[in-house]
C-alpha atoms as a PDB file:
ATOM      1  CA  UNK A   1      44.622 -67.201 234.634  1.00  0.00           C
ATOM      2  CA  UNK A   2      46.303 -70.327 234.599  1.00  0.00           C
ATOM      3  CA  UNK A   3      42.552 -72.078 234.847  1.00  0.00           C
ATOM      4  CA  UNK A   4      41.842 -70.610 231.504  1.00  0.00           C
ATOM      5  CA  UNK A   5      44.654 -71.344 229.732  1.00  0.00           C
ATOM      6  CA  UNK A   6      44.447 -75.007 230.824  1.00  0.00           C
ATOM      7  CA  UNK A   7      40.657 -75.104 230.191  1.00  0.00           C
ATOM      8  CA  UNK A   8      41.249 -73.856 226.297  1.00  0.00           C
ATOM      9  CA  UNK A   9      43.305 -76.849 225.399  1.00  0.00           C
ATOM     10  CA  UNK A  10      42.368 -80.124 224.233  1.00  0.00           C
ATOM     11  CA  UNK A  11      43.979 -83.059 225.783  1.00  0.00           C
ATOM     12  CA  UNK A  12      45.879 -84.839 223.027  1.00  0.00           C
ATOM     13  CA  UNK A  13      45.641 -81.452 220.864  1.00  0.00           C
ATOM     14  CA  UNK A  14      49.393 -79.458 220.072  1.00  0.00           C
ATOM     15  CA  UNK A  15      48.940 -75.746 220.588  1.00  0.00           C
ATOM     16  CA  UNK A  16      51.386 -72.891 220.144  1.00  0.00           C
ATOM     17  CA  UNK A  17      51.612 -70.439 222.746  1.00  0.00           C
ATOM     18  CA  UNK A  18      50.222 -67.465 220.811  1.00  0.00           C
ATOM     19  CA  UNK A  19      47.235 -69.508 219.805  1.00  0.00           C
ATOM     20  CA  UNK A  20      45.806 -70.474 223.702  1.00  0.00           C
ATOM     21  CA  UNK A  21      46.671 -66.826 224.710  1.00  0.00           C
ATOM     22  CA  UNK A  22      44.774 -65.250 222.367  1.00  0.00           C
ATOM     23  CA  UNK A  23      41.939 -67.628 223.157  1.00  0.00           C
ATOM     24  CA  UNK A  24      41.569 -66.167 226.224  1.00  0.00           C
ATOM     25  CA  UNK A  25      41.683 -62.720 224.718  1.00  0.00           C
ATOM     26  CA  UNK A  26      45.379 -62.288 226.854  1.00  0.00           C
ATOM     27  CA  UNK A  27      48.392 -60.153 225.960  1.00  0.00           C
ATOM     28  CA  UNK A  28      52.390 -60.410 225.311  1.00  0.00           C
ATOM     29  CA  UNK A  29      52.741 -60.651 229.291  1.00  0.00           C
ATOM     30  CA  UNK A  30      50.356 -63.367 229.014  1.00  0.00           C
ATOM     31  CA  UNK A  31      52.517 -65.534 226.632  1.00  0.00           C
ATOM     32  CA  UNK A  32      55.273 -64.498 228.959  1.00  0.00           C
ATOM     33  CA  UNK A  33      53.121 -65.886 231.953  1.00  0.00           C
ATOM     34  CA  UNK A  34      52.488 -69.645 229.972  1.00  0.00           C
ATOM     35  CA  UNK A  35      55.786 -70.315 229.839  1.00  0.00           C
ATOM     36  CA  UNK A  36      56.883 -69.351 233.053  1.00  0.00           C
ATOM     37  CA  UNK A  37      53.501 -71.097 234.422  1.00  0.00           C
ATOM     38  CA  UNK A  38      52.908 -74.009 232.981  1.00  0.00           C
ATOM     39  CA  UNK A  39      55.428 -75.503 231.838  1.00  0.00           C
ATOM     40  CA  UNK A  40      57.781 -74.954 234.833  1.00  0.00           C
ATOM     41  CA  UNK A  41      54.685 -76.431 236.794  1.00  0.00           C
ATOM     42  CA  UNK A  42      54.839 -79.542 234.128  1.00  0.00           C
ATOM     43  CA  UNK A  43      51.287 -78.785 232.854  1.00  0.00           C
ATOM     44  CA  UNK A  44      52.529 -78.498 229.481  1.00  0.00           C
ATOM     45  CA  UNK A  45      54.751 -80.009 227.521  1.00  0.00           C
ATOM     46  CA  UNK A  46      57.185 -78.453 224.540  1.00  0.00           C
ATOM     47  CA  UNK A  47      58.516 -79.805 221.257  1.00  0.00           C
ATOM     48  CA  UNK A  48      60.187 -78.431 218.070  1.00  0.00           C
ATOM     49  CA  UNK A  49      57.550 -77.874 215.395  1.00  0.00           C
ATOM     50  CA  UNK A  50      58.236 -79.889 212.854  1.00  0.00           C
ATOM     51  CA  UNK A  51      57.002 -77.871 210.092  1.00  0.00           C
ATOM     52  CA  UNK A  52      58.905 -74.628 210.994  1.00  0.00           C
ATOM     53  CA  UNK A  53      61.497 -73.992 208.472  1.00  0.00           C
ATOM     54  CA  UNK A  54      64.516 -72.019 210.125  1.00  0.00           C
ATOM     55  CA  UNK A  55      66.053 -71.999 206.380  1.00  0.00           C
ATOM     56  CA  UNK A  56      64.634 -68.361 205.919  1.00  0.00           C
ATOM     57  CA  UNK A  57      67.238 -66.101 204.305  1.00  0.00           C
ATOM     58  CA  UNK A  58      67.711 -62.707 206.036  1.00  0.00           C
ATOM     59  CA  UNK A  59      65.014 -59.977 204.239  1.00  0.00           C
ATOM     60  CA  UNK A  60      63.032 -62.777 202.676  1.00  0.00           C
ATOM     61  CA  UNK A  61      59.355 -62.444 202.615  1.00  0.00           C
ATOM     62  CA  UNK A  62      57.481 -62.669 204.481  1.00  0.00           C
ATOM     63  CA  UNK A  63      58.954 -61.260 207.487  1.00  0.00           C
ATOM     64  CA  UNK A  64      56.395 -63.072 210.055  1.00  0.00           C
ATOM     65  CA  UNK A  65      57.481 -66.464 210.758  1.00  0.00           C
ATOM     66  CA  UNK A  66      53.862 -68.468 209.215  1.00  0.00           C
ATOM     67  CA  UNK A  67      54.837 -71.228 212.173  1.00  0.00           C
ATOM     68  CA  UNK A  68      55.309 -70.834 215.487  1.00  0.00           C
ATOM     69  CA  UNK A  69      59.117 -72.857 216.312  1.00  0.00           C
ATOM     70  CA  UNK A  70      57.572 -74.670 219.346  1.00  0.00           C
ATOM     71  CA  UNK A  71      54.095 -75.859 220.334  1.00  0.00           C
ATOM     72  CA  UNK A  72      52.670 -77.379 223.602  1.00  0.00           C
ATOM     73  CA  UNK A  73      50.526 -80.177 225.071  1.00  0.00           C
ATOM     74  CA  UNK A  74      48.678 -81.002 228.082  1.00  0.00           C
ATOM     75  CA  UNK A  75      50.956 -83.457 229.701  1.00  0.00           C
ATOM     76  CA  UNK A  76      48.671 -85.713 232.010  1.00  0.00           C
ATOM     77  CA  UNK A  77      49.117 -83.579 235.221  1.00  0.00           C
ATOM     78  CA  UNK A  78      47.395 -80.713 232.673  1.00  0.00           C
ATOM     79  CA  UNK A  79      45.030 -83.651 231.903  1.00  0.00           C
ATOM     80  CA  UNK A  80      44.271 -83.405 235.559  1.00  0.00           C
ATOM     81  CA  UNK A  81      44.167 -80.124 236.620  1.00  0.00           C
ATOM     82  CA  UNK A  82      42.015 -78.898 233.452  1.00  0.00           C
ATOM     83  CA  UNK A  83      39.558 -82.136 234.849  1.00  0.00           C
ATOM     84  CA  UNK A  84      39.482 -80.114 238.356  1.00  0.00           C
ATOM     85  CA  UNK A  85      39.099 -76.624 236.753  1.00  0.00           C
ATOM     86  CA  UNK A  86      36.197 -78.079 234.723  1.00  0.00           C
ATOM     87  CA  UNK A  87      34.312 -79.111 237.399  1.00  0.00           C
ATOM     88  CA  UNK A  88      34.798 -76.564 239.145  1.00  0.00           C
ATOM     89  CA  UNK A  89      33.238 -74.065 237.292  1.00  0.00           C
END
């Protein structure tokens, strides 16, 4: 699984979590699973979004946050190992 994930993202390309999991058609154990994966294996890397706005008042619509508070990149170990999984399929 952690092929796939790797092998959806663009080096150079900032990805939230829910995005790449649902590329690979995955599930909430599966978003569970990148975090606990990848980064902690320094594949990817994690920074604020810069666009999510935490100044939501409580019942304000809508309810759904419209950006994810973190997104990832391919550090250049990810770089790497997505090279290897590529040719390796």
């Amino acid at each position: 699984m952690i092929n796939r994930l790797v092998c959806v993202m663009e080096p150079g390309c900032w990805y939230a979590r829910a995005d790449v999991v649902r590329a690979i058609a995955g599930g909430r154990g599966d978003r569970c699973r990148f975090e606990d994966t990848l980064r902690k294996r320094g594949l990817v890397k994690r920074a604020l979004n810069a666009t999510w706005d935490r100044a939501r008042k409580c019942g304000e619509f809508p309810k759904w946050l419209p950006q994810p508070k973190w997104l990832y990149q391919l550090t250049d170990l990810g770089v790497e190992f997505r090279k290897f999984c590529l040719l390796s399929t």
